[in-house]
C-alpha atoms as a PDB file:
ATOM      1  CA  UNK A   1       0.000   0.000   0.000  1.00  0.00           C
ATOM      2  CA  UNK A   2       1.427   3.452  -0.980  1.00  0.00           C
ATOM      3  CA  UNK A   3       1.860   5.593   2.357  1.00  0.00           C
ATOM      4  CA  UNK A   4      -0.544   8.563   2.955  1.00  0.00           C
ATOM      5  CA  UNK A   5       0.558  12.157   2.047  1.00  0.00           C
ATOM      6  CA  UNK A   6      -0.452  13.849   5.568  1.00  0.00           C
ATOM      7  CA  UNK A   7       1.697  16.968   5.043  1.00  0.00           C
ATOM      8  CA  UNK A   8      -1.638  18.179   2.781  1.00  0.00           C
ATOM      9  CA  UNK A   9      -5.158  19.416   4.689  1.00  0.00           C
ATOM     10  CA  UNK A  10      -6.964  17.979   1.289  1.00  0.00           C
ATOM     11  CA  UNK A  11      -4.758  14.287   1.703  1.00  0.00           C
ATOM     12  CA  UNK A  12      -5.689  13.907   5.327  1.00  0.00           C
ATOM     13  CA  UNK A  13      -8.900  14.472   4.983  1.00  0.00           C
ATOM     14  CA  UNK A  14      -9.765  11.904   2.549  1.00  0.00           C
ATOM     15  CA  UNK A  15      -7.094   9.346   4.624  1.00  0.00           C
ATOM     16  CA  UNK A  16      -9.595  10.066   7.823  1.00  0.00           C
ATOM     17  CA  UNK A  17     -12.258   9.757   5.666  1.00  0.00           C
ATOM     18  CA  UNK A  18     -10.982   6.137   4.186  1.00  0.00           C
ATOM     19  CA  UNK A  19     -10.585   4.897   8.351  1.00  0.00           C
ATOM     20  CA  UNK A  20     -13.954   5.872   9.167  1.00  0.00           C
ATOM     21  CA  UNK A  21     -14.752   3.576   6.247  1.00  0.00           C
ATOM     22  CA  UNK A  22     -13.169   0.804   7.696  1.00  0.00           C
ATOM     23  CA  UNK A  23     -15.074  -1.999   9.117  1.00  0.00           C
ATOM     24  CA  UNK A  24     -18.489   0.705   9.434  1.00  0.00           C
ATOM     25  CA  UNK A  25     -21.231  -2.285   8.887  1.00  0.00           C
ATOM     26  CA  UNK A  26     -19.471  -4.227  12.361  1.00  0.00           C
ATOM     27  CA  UNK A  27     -19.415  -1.289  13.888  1.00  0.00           C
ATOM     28  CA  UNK A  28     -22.894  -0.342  13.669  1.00  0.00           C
ATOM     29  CA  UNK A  29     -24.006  -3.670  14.719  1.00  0.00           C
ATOM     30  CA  UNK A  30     -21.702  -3.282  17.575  1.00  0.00           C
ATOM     31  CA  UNK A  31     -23.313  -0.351  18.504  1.00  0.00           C
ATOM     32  CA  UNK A  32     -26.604  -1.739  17.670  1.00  0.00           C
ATOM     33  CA  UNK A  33     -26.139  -4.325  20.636  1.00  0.00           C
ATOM     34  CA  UNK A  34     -24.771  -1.853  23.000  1.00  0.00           C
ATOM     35  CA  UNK A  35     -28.014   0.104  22.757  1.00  0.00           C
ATOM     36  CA  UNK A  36     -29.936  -3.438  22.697  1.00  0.00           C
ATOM     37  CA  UNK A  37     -28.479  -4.243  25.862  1.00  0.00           C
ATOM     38  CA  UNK A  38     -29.664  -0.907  27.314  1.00  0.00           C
ATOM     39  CA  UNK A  39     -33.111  -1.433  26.428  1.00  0.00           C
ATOM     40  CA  UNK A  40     -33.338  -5.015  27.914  1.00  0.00           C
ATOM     41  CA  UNK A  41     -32.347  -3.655  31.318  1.00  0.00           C
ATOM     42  CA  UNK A  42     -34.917  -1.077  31.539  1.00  0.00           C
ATOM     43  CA  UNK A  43     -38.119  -2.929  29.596  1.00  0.00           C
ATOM     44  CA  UNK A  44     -38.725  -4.796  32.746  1.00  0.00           C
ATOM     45  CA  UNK A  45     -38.353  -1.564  34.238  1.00  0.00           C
ATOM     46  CA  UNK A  46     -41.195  -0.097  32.132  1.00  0.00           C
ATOM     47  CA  UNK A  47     -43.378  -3.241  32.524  1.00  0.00           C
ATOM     48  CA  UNK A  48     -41.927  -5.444  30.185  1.00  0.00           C
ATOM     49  CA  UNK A  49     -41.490  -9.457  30.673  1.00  0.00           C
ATOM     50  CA  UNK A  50     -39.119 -10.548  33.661  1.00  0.00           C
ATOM     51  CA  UNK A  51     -37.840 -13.913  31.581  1.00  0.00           C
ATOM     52  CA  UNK A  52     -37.377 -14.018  28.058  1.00  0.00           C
ATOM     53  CA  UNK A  53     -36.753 -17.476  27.060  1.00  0.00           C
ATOM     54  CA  UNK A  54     -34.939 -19.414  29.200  1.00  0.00           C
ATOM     55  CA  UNK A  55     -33.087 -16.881  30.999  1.00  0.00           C
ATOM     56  CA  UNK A  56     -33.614 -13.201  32.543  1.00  0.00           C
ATOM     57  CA  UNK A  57     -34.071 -10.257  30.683  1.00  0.00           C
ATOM     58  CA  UNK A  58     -31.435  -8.403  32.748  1.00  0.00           C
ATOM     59  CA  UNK A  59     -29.290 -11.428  31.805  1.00  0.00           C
ATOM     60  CA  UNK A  60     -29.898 -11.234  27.855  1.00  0.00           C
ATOM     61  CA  UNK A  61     -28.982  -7.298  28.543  1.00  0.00           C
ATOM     62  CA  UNK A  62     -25.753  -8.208  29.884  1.00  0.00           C
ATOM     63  CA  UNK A  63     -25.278 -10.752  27.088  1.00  0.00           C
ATOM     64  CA  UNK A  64     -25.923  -8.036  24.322  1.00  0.00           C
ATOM     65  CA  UNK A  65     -23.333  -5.603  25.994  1.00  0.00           C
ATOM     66  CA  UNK A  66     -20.616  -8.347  25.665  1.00  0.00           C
ATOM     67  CA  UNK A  67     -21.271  -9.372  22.007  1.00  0.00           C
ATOM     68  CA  UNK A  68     -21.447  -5.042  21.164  1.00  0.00           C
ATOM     69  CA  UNK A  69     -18.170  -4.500  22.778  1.00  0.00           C
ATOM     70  CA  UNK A  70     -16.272  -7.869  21.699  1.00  0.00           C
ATOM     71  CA  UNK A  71     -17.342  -6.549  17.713  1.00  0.00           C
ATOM     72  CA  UNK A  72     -16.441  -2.536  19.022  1.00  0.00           C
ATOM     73  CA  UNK A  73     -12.916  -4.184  19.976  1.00  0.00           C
ATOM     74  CA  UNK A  74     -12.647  -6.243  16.669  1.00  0.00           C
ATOM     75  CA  UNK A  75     -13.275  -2.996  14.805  1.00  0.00           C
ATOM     76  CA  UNK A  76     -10.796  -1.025  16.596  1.00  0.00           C
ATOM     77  CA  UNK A  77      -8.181  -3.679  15.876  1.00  0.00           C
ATOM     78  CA  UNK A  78      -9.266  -4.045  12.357  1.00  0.00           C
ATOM     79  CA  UNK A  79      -9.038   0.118  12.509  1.00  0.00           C
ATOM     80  CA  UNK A  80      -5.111   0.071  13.671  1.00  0.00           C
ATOM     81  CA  UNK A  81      -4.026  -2.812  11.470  1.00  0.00           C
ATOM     82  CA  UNK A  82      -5.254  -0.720   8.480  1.00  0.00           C
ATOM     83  CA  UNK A  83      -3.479   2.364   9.835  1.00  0.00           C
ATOM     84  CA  UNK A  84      -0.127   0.237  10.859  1.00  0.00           C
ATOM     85  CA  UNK A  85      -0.044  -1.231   7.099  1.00  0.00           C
ATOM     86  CA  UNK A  86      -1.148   2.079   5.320  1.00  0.00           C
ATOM     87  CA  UNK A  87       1.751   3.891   7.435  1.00  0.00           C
ATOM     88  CA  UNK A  88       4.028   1.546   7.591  1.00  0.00           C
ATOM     89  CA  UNK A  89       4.998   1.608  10.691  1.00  0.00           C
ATOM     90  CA  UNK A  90       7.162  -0.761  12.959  1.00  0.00           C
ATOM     91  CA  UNK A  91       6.258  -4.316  12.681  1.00  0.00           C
ATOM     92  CA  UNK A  92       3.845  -4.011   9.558  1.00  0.00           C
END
């Protein structure tokens, strides 16, 4: 990959432009199931069901909040890989 010219306002705009492109769809969903996970704790709250399935809805809450942030982490790693290669930094 050819390195970045970040000495121009124009060149690093369309570089930040290119990481925020990286890996959006995973991070949506990861956000997606952070915001799940909020509304699963407070439906019972609001009268909602106790149980859903097998196990509390609390519990699925807590459940959705792991899954968002294990695919927010996988995005930020994809994120820095791409910027490590594009740079070419140390160890790419």
């Amino acid at each position: 990959m050819t390195r970045p010219d970040l000495s121009d306002a124009d060149a690093r705009a369309a570089y930040r432009s290119e990481l925020r492109g990286i890996a959006r769809a995973p991070r949506m969903l990861g956000l997606v199931f952070v915001f799940a996970s909020l509304g699963l704790w407070a439906w019972p709250q609001n009268g909602g069901p106790l149980v859903l399935g097998p196990l509390p809805t609390e519990t699925w809450g807590w459940i959705c909040l792991g899954i968002g942030w294990a695919v927010l982490l996988w995005v930020i790693v994809a994120r820095t890989r791409h910027n490590k290669e594009r740079l070419g930094g140390p160890d790419a």
